[in-house]
Every structure is written in structure tokens, then in C-alpha cells.
Protein backbone atom coordinates (compact mmCIF):
# COMPACT_ATOMS: atom_id res chain seq x y z
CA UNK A 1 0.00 0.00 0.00
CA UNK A 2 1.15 3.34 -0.88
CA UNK A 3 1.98 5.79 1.85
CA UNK A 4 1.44 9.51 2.02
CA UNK A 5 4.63 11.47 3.15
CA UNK A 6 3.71 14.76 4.48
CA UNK A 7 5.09 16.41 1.84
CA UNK A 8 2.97 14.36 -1.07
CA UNK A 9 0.90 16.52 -3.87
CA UNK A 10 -3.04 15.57 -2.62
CA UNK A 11 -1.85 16.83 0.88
CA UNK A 12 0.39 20.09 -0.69
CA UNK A 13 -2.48 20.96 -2.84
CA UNK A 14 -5.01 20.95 0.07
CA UNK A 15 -2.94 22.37 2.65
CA UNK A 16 -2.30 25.45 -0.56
CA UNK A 17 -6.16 24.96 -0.64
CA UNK A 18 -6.82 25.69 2.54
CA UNK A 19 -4.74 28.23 3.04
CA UNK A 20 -5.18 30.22 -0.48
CA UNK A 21 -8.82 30.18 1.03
CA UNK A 22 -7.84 31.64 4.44
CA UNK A 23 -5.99 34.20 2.65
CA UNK A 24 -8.22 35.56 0.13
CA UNK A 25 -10.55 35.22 3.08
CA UNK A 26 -8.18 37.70 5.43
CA UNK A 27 -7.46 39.80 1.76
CA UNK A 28 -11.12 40.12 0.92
CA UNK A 29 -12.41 41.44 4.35
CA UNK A 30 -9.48 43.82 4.76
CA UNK A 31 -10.40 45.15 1.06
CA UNK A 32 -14.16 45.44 1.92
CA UNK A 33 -13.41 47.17 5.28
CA UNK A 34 -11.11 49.60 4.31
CA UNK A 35 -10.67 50.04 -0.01
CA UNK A 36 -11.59 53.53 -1.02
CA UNK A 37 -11.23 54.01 -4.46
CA UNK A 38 -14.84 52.89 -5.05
CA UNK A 39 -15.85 55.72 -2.70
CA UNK A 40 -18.28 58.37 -4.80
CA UNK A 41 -16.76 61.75 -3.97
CA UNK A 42 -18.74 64.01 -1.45
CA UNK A 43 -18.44 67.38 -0.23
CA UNK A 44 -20.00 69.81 2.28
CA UNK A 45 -22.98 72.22 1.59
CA UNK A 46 -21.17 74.41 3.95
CA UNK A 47 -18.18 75.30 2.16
CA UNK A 48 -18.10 78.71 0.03
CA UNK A 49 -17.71 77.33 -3.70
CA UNK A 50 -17.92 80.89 -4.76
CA UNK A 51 -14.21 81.21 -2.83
CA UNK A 52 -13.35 78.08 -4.34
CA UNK A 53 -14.03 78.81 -7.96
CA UNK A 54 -11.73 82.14 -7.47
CA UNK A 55 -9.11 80.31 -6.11
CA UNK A 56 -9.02 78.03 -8.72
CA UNK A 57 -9.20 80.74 -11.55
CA UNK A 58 -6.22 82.22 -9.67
CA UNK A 59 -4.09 79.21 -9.80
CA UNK A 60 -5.04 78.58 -13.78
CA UNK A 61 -3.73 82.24 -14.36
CA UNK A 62 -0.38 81.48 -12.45
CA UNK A 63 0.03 77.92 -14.42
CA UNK A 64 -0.45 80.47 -17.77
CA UNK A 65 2.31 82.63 -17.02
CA UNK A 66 5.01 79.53 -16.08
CA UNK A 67 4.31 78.20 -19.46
CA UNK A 68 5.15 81.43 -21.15
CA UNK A 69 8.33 79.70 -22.11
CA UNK A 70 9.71 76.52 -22.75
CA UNK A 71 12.62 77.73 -19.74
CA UNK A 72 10.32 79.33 -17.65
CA UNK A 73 7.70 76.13 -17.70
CA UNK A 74 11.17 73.99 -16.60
CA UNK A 75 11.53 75.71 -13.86
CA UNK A 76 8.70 75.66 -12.48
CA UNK A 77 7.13 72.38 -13.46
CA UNK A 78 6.78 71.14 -10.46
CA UNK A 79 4.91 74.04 -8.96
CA UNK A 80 2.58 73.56 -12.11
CA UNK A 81 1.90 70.04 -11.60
CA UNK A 82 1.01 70.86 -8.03
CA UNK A 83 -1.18 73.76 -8.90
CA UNK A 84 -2.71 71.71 -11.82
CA UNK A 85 -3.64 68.96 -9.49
CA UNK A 86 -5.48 71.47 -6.95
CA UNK A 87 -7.13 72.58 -9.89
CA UNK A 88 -8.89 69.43 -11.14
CA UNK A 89 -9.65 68.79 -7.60
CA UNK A 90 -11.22 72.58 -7.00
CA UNK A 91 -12.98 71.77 -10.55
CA UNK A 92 -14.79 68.77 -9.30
CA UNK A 93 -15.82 70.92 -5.94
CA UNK A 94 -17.78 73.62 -8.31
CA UNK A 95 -19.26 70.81 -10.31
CA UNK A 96 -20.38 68.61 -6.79
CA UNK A 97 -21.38 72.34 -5.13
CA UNK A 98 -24.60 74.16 -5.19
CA UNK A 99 -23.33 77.49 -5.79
CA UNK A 100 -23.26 79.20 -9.28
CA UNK A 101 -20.38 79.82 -11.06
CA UNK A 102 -19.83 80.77 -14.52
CA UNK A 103 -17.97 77.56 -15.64
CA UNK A 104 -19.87 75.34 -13.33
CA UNK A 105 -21.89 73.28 -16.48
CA UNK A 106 -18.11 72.69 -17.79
CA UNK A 107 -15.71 72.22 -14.49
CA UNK A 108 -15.31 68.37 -14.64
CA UNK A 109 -13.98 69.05 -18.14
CA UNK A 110 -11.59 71.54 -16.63
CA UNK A 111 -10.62 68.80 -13.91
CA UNK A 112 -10.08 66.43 -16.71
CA UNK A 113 -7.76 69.05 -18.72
CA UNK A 114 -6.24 70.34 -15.33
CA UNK A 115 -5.63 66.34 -14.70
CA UNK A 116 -3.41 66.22 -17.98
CA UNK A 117 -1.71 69.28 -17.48
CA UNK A 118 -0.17 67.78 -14.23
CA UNK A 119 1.11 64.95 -15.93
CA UNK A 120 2.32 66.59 -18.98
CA UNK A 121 5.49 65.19 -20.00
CA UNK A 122 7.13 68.31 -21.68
CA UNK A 123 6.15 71.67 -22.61
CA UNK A 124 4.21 71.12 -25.65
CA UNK A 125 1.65 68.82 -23.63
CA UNK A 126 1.65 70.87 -20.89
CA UNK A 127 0.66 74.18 -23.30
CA UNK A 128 -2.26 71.90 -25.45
CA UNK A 129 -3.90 71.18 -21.70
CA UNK A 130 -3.53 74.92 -20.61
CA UNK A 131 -5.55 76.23 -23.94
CA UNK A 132 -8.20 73.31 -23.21
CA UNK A 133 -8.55 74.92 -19.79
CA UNK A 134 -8.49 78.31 -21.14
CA UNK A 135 -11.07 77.57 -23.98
CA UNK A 136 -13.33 76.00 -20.68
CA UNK A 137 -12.77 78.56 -19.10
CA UNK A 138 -14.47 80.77 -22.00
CA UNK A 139 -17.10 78.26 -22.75
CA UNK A 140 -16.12 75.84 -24.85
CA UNK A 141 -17.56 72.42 -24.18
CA UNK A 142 -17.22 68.88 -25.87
CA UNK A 143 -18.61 66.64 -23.60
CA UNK A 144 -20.14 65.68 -20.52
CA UNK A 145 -18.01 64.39 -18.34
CA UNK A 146 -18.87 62.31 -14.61
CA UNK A 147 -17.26 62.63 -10.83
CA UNK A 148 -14.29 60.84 -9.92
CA UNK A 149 -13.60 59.62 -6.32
CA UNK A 150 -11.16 61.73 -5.05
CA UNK A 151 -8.15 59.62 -5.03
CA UNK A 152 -8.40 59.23 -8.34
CA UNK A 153 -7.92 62.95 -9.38
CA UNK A 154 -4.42 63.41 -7.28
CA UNK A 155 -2.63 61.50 -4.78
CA UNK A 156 -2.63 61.91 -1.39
CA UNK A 157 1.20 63.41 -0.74
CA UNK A 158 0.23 66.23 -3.43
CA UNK A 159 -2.54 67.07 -1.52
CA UNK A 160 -1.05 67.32 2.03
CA UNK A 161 1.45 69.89 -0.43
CA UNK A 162 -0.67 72.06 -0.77
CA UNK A 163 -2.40 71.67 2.47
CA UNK A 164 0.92 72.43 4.37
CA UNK A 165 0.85 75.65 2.14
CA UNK A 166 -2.84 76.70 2.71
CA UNK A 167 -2.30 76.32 6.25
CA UNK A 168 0.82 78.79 6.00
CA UNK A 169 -1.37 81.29 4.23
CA UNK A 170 -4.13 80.87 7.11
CA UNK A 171 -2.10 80.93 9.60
CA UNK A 172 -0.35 84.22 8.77
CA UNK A 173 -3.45 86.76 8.97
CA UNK A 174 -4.84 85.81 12.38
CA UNK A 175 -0.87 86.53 14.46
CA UNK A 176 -1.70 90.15 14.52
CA UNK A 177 -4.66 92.00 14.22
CA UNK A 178 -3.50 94.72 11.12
CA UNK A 179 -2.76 91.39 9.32
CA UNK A 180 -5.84 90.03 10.33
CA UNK A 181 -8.18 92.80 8.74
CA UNK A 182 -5.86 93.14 5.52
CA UNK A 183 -6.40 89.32 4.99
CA UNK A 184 -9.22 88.82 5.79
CA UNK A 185 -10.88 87.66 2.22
CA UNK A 186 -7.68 85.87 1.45
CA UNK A 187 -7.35 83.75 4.38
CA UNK A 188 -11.32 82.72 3.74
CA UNK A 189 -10.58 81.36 0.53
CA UNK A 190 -7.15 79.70 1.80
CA UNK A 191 -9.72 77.73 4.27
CA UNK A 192 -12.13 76.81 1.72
CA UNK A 193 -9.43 75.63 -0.44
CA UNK A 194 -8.45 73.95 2.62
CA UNK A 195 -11.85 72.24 3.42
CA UNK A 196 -11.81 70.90 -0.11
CA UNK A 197 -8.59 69.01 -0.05
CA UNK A 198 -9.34 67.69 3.66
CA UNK A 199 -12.56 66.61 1.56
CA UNK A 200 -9.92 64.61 -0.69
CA UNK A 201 -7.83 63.49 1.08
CA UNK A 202 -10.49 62.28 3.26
CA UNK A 203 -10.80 59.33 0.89
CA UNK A 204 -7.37 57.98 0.13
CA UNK A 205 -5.51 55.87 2.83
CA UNK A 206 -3.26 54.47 -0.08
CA UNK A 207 -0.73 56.56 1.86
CA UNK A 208 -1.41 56.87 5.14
CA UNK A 209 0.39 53.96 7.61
CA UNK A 210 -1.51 52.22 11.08
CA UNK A 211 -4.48 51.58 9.01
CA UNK A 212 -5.20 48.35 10.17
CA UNK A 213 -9.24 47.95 10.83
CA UNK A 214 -11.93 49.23 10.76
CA UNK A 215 -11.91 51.30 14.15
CA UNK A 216 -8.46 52.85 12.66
CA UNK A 217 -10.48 53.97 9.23
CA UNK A 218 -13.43 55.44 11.38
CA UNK A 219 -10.73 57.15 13.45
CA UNK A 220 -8.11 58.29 10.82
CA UNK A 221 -11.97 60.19 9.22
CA UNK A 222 -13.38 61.64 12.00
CA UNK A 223 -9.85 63.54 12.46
CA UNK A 224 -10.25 64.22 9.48
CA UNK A 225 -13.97 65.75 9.41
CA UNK A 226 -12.85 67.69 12.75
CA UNK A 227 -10.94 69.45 11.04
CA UNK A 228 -12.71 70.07 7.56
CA UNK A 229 -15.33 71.00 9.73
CA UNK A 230 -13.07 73.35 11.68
CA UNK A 231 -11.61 75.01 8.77
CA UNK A 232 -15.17 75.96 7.36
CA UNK A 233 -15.84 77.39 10.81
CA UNK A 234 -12.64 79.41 10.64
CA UNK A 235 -13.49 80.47 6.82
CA UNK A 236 -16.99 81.90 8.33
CA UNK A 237 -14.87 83.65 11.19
CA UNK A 238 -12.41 85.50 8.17
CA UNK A 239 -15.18 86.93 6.88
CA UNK A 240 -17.45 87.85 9.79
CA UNK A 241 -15.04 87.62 12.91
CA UNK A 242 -12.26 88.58 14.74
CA UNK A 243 -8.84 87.89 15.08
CA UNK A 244 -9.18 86.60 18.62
CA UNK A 245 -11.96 84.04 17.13
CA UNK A 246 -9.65 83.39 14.07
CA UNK A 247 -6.78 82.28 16.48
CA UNK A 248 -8.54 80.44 18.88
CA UNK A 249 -10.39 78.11 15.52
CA UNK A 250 -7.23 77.57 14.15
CA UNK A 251 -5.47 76.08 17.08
CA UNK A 252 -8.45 73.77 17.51
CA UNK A 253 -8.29 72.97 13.73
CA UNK A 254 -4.15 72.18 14.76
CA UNK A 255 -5.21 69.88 17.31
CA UNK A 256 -7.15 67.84 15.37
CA UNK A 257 -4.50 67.56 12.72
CA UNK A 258 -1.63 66.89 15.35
CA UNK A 259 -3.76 63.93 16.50
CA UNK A 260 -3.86 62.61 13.49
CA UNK A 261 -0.53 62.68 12.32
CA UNK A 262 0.54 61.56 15.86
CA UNK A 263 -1.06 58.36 15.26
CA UNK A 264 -1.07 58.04 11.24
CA UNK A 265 1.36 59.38 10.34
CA UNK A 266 4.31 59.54 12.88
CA UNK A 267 7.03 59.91 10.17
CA UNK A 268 5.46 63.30 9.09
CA UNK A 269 5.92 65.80 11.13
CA UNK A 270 3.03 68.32 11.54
């Protein structure tokens, strides 16, 4: 009679069975629990779109003038990737919002042309997706295009880019009073730029380490709605507030951040 050795196929192939099972198993309720790119993109009612369109329109006027040249565009292609990709996500925030804004019918196209702009290989590419944007800009439209989840339209480092920048430019108009009531308008757009990438980034963990459940997903997002929330707060304050109220909102809305980076990302400092 013919033995089975522990090592024979039939018992290899069920023990690799077994365990390809467990695995996928483990895999599958990890990926249900905590995948996000099948997330549709949401944003809050509260957050002045009419702030956000400007701020976009502002940043599509700076990309214009670094591609004035093929020299000028290499120096500063990295800003205009960055810019580009806060575009296309600003875009998709005046197409989800409620406000109206001239472009509004047309701003996922803009996203989508703002999208290729930031990965534009070399100057040529990088002027065709400009013009598109410009000739959105003006009214020209070609199709209809949908939402993307968030992740999709930049990653998560080039957001937390540009929101270590927008908190700079917060931060500066509420450590004196003068300052305060010169920058007012300014520092309200800065936080509902702000509120929009927290919106983003909101939705991508692809980056973000000590995700490991469920309870660590609920956690790293409620951080993260404390302080969207608190930056729409401080946005209201800009406009109809004082300095006093400004500082006080933004070291709550630094709290909440300095949690989360604490305990997500430890690497990073905040």
C-alpha cells in the first residue's frame, strides 16, 4: 500500500487549498473594510464654492504665465503640476457644489484638462492642456463628463502639499490684528481651499500607515472631518469675525491635525 509522506501533492495541494482560502478570506475582508477608491466623492454644503471657484481661476492664471516659455515652464514644473492637481480637484468641488459659477456646467472638463496638465510630459503637452482649460474657461464644451472619487484625481502626498501651504497662508493673517483685517478675504478662501482638499484626502488611505481595521479607518476620518469642519468654521470667522476668534479656531483645527498625524502618520511631522 502506498503511503502519504507529508510532503505528497493531494496533501500540498489541500494544505495550498486551505490556506489560499484563508488568505483571500483575510485579503477580501481587509479590502471590503477599508478600499476607497470605489468611494463616490462628497463634499460639504457648507463650504463657500464661490471662494473656491476664485481660487481656482487664480491658480489657472499662475500655471499660464510659467508656461510662457519653454525655460520658464522647466523651472517651475513642479509648482505647475502641483497647482494643476489642486485645480482638477477645486474643478470637481464647483461641479459637486450648489453654488453658481460661470464655468460650473463645464468644471469636470476643466478637472479632466487640469488632470493632464499635471502629468504633462514636456512643454508642448503641458501648453495643449492649458488652452483646453483656457477655452473651458471661456465656454467651450465637448462633452459631458462624470465625478471621480477623489483619489483618483491626485494623490494623497500632493494634496497634504498644498495643504501644508494653505495652512501657511491661514495661519499668517490671524498673528496680529493689522494682518488680520488686511487678509481677511484671502485667508477665507485659503480655508475653503483647505476644506476641499481635507474633503480629498479624506478618501485615500493608499498613503497613510496604522491603518489596520476598521476602528483605525473610522478614526483616521473623524480627524479628518474635525478638522474640515473646523476650517469651514474658521473660513466663516475671516469673513465675519475677529482675530481673537480666528486664532482660537485655528489652534483647535491644529489639534485635530496633530492627533492625526501623531497616530497616522508619525514619520510626518506636523
Amino acid at each position: 500500500m502506498k503511503q502519504t509522506t507529508p510532503f505528497s501533492p493531494p496533501l500540498v495541494a489541500r494544505v495550498v487549498s486551505v490556506l489560499s482560502l484563508v488568505g483571500l478570506a483575510i485579503v477580501g475582508v481587509r479590502a471590503a473594510a477599508l478600499a476607497q477608491d470605489a468611494i463616490a466623492p462628497t463634499l460639504s454644503d457648507a463650504i463657500n464654492i464661490a471662494d473656491v471657484a476664485a481660487d481656482a481661476e487664480s491658480l489657472i492664471e499662475s500655471n499660464a504665465q510659467k508656461l510662457g516659455s519653454p525655460d520658464v515652464y522647466g523651472k517651475g514644473k513642479k509648482l505647475v503640476t502641483r497647482q494643476a492637481s489642486t485645480v482638477a480637484i477645486l474643478a470637481q468641488a464647483v461641479a459637486l457644489g450648489k453654488a453658481e459659477v460661470a464655468w460650473k456646467d463645464r468644471a469636470l472638463e476643466i478637472r479632466d484638462a487640469a488632470m493632464e496638465l499635471a502629468k504633462a510630459s514636456n512643454y508642448e503637452e503641458a501648453q495643449k492642456a492649458q488652452a483646453q482649460i483656457k477655452a473651458l474657461l471661456e465656454g467651450e464644451s465637448q462633452k459631458m463628463a462624470q465625478p471621480l472619487p477623489w483619489r483618483e484625481i491626485a494623490d494623497l502626498e500632493t494634496i497634504m502639499k498644498e495643504v501644508t501651504k494653505r495652512n501657511s497662508q491661514v495661519r499668517r493673517p490671524i498673528l496680529r490684528k493689522p494682518r488680520f483685517e488686511k487678509g481677511k478675504e484671502a485667508g477665507a478662501r485659503s480655508a475653503a481651499v483647505l476644506a476641499v482638499l481635507l474633503s480629498a484626502a479624506r478618501d485615500d488611505t493608499s498613503e497613510v500607515e496604522k491603518i489596520e481595521n476598521e476602528a483605525d479607518l473610522a478614526e483616521y476620518q473623524q480627524y479628518n472631518d474635525e478638522a474640515r469642519d473646523g476650517v469651514i468654521e474658521l473660513a466663516r470667522i475671516f469673513k465675519e469675525g475677529e482675530q481673537p476668534a480666528a486664532r482660537k479656531q485655528f489652534l483647535a483645527v491644529s489639534k485635530s491635525c496633530k492627533k492625526c498625524h501623531e497616530k497616522f502618520r508619525p514619520d510626518d511631522t506636523f
